[in-house]
Each structure stands twice: as structure tokens, then as C-alpha cells.
N, C-alpha and C. Protein backbone atom coordinates (compact mmCIF):
# COMPACT_ATOMS: atom_id res chain seq x y z
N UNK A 1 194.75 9.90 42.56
CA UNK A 1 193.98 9.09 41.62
C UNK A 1 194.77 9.00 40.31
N UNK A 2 194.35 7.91 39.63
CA UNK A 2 195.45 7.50 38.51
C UNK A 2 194.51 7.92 37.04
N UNK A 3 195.05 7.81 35.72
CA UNK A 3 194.30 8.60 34.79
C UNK A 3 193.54 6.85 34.44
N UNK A 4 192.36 7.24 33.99
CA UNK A 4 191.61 6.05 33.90
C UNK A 4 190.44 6.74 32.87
N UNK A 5 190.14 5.63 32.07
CA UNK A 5 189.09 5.90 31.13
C UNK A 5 188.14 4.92 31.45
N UNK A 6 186.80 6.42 32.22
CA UNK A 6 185.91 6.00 32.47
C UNK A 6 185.00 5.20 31.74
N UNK A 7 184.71 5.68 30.13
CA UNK A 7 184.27 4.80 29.21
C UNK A 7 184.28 3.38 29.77
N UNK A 8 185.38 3.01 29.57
CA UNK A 8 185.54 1.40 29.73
C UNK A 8 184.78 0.82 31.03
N UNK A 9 184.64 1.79 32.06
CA UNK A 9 183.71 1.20 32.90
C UNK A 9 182.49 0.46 32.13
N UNK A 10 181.64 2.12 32.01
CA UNK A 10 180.40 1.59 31.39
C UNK A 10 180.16 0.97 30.22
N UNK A 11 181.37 0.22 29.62
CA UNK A 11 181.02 -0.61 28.43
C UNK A 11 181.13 -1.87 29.39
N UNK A 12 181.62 -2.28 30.21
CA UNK A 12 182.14 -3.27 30.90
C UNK A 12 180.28 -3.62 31.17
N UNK A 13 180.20 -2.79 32.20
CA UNK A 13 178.78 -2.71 33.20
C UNK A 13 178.10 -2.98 32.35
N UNK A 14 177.37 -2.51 30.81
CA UNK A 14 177.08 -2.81 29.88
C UNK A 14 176.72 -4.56 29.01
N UNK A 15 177.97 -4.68 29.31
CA UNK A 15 178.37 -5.57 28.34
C UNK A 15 177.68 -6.87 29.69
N UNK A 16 178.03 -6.69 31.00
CA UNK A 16 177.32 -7.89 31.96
C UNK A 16 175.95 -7.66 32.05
N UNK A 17 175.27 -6.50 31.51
CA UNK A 17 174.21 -6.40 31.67
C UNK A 17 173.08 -6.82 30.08
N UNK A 18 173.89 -6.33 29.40
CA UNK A 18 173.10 -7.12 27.94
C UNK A 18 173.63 -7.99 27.32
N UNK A 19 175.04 -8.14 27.39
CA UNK A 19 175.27 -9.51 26.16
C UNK A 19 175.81 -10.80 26.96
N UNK A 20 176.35 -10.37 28.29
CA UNK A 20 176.68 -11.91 29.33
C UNK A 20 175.76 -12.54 28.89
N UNK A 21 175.78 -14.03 28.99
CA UNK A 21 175.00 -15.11 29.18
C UNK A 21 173.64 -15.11 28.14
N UNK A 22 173.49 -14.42 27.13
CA UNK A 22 172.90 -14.43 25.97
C UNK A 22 172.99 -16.00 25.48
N UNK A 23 171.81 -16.28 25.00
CA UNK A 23 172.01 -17.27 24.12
C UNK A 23 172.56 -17.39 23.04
N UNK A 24 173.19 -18.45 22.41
CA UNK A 24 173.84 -17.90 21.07
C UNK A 24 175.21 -16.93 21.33
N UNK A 25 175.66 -16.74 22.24
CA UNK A 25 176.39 -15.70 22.41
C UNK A 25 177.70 -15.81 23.20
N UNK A 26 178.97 -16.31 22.46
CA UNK A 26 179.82 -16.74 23.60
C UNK A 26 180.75 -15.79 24.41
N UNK A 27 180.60 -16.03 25.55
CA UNK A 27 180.92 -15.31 26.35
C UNK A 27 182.33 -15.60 26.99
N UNK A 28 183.19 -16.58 26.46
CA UNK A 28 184.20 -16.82 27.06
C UNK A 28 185.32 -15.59 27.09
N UNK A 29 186.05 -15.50 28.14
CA UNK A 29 187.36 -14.50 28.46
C UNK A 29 187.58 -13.98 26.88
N UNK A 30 187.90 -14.45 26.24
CA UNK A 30 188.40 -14.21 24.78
C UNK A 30 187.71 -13.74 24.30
N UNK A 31 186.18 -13.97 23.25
CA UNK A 31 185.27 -13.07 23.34
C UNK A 31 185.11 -11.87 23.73
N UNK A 32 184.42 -12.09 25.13
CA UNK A 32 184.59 -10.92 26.04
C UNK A 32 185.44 -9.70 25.78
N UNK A 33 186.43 -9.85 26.24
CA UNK A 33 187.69 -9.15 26.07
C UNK A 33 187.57 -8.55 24.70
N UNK A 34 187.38 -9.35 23.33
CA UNK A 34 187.50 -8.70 22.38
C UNK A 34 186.04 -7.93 21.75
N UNK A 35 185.02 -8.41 22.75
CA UNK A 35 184.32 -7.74 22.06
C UNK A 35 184.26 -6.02 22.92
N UNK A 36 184.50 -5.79 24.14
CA UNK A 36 184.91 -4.88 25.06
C UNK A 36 185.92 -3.98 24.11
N UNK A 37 187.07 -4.77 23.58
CA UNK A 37 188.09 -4.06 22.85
C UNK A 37 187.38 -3.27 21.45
N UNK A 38 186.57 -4.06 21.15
CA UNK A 38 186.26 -3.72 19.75
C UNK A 38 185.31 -2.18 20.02
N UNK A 39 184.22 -3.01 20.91
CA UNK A 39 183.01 -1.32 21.56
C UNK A 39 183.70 -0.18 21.82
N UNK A 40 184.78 -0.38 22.57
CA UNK A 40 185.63 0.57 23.07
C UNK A 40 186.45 1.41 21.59
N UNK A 41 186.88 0.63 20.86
CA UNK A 41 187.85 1.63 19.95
C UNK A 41 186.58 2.43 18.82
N UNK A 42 185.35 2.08 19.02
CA UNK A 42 184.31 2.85 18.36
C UNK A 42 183.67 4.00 19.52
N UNK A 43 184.06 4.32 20.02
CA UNK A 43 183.42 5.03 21.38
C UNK A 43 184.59 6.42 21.65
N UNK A 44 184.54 7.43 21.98
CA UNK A 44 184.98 8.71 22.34
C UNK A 44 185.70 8.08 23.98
N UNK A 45 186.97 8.12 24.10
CA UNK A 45 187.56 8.10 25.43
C UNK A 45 187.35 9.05 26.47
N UNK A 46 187.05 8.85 27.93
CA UNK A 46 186.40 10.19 28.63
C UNK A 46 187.33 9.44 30.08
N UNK A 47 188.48 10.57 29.88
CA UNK A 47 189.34 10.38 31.22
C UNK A 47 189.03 11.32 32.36
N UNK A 48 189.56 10.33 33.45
CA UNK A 48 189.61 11.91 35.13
C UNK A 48 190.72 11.37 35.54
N UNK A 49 191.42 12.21 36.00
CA UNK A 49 192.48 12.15 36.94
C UNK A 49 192.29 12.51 37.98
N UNK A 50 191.40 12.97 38.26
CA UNK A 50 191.01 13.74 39.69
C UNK A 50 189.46 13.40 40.32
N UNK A 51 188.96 13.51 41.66
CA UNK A 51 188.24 13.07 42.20
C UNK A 51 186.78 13.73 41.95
N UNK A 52 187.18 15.39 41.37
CA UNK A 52 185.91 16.28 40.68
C UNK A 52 185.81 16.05 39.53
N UNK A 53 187.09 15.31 38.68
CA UNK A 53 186.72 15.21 37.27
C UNK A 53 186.13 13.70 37.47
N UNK A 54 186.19 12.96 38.30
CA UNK A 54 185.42 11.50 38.12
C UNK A 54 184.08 12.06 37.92
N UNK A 55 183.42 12.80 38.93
CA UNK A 55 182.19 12.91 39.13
C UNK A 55 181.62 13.56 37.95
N UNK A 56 182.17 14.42 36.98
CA UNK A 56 181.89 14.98 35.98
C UNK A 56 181.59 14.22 34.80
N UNK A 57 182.83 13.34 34.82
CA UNK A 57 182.62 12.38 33.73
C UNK A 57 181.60 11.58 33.73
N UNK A 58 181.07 10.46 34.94
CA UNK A 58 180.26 9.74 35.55
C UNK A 58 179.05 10.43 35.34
N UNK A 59 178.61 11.63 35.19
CA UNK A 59 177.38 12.11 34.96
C UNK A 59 177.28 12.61 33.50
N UNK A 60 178.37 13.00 32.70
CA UNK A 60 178.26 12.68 31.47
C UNK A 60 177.97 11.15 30.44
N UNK A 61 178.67 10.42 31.75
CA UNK A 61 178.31 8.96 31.51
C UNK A 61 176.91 8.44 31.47
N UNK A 62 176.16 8.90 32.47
CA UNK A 62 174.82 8.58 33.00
C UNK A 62 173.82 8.77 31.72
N UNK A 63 174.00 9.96 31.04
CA UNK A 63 173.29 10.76 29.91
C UNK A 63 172.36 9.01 29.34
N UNK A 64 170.93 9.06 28.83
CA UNK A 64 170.55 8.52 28.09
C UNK A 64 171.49 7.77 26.82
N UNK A 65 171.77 9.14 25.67
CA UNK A 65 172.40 9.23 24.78
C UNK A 65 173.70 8.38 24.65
N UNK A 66 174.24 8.27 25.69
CA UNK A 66 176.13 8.14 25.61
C UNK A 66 175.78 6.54 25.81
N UNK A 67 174.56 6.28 26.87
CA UNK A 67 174.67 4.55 27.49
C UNK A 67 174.03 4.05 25.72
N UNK A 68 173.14 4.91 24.82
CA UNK A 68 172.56 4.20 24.20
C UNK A 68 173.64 3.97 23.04
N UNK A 69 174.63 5.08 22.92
CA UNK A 69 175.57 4.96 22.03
C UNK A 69 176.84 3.45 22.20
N UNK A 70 176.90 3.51 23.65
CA UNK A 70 177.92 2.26 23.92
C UNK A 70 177.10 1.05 23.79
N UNK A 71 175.43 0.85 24.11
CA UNK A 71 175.02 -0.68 23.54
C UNK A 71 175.05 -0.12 22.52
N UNK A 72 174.62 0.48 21.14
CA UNK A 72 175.23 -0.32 19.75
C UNK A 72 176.34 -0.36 19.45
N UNK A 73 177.20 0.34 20.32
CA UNK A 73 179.01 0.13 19.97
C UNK A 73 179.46 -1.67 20.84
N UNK A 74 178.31 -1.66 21.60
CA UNK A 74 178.75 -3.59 21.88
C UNK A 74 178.23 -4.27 21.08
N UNK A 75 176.67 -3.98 20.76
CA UNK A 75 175.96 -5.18 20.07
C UNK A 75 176.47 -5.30 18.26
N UNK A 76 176.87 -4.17 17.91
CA UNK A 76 177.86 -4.36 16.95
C UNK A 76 178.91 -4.57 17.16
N UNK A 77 179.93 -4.91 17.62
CA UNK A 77 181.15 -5.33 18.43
C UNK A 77 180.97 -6.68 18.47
N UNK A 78 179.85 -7.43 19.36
CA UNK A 78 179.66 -8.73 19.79
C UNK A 78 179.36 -9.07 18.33
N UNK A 79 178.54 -8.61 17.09
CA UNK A 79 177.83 -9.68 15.77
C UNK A 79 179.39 -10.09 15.44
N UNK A 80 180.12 -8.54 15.02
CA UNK A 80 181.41 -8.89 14.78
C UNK A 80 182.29 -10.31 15.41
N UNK A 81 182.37 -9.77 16.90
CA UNK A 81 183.51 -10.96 17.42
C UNK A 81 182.68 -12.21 16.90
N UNK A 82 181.54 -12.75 17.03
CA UNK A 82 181.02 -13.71 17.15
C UNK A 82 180.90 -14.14 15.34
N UNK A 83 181.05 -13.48 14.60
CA UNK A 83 181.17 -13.77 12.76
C UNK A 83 182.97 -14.28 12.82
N UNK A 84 183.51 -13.89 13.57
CA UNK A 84 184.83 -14.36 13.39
C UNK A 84 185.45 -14.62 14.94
N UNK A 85 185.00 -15.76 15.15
CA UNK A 85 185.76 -16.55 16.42
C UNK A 85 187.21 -16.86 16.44
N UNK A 86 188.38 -16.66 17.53
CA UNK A 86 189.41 -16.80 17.26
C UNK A 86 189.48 -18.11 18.41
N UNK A 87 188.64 -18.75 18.73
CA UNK A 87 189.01 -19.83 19.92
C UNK A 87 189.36 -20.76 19.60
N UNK A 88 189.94 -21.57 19.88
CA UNK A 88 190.58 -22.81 19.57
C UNK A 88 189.40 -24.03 19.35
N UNK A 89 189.62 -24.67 18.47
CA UNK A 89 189.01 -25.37 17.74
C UNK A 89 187.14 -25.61 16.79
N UNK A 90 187.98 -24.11 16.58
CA UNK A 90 186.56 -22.85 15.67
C UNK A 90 186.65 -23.22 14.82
């Protein structure tokens, strides 16, 4: 297994589950991407390299606390990307 930061899963999973397809809310690749980038560099990194440390992490993941900490690290992330659009013809 390769070193991978689980975080970024569940901001991902996250991010299709509350801010996709929002109204008001653009969701294009670009966006996306930056608002993922942005949640993520406010968030604690939680790596496994190994198949017992996945499962460890993944249930540290699960916690109430950690999912409630990554939606306001998106939904502040997304006001951001979306106050300053970088798309072409913004």
C-alpha cells in the first residue's frame, strides 16, 4: 500500500455530499478542486501506509467531531472560492 492521506478522502465524500450541485454554488472542476485544496490545507493530515493503519485512521475518520470539523473546513473553503472566482470570463 502506498502513503495516502486519508483526510482527503473524506473531504472529497464530503464535499459530493453537501456542496455538489448546491444552488448558487459553482461546482465546476476548478472550483471544486480549489475549494477541496483550500478545506484540506485547514484540516490536520492523517496518513496509513499500511492495511492496519488504514483501518485506524478510517475510524478516527468516522468520529462525529473530525466529519463536523471538515464540513466547516469546506463550507468555509467553498464562501471563499466562490468570493473570488478564477474562471474565465468572471
Amino acid at each position: 500500500m502506498e502513503l495516502k492521506n486519508l483526510t482527503e478522502d473524506v473531504v472529497i465524500e464530503l464535499y459530493d455530499e453537501i456542496i455538489s450541485g448546491k444552488a448558487g454554488i459553482c461546482s465546476c472542476d476548478k472550483c471544486r478542486h480549489d475549494t477541496i485544496a483550500l478545506a484540506l490545507s485547514h484540516l490536520k493530515a492523517r496518513y496509513a501506509g499500511s492495511g492496519e493503519g488504514e483501518v485506524l485512521v478510517r475510524l478516527q475518520l468516522s468520529d462525529p467531531q473530525v466529519r463536523a470539523d471538515v464540513t466547516m473546513a469546506l463550507l468555509s473553503a467553498s464562501r471563499t472560492v466562490q468570493g473570488r472566482p478564477h474562471r474565465r470570463g468572471i
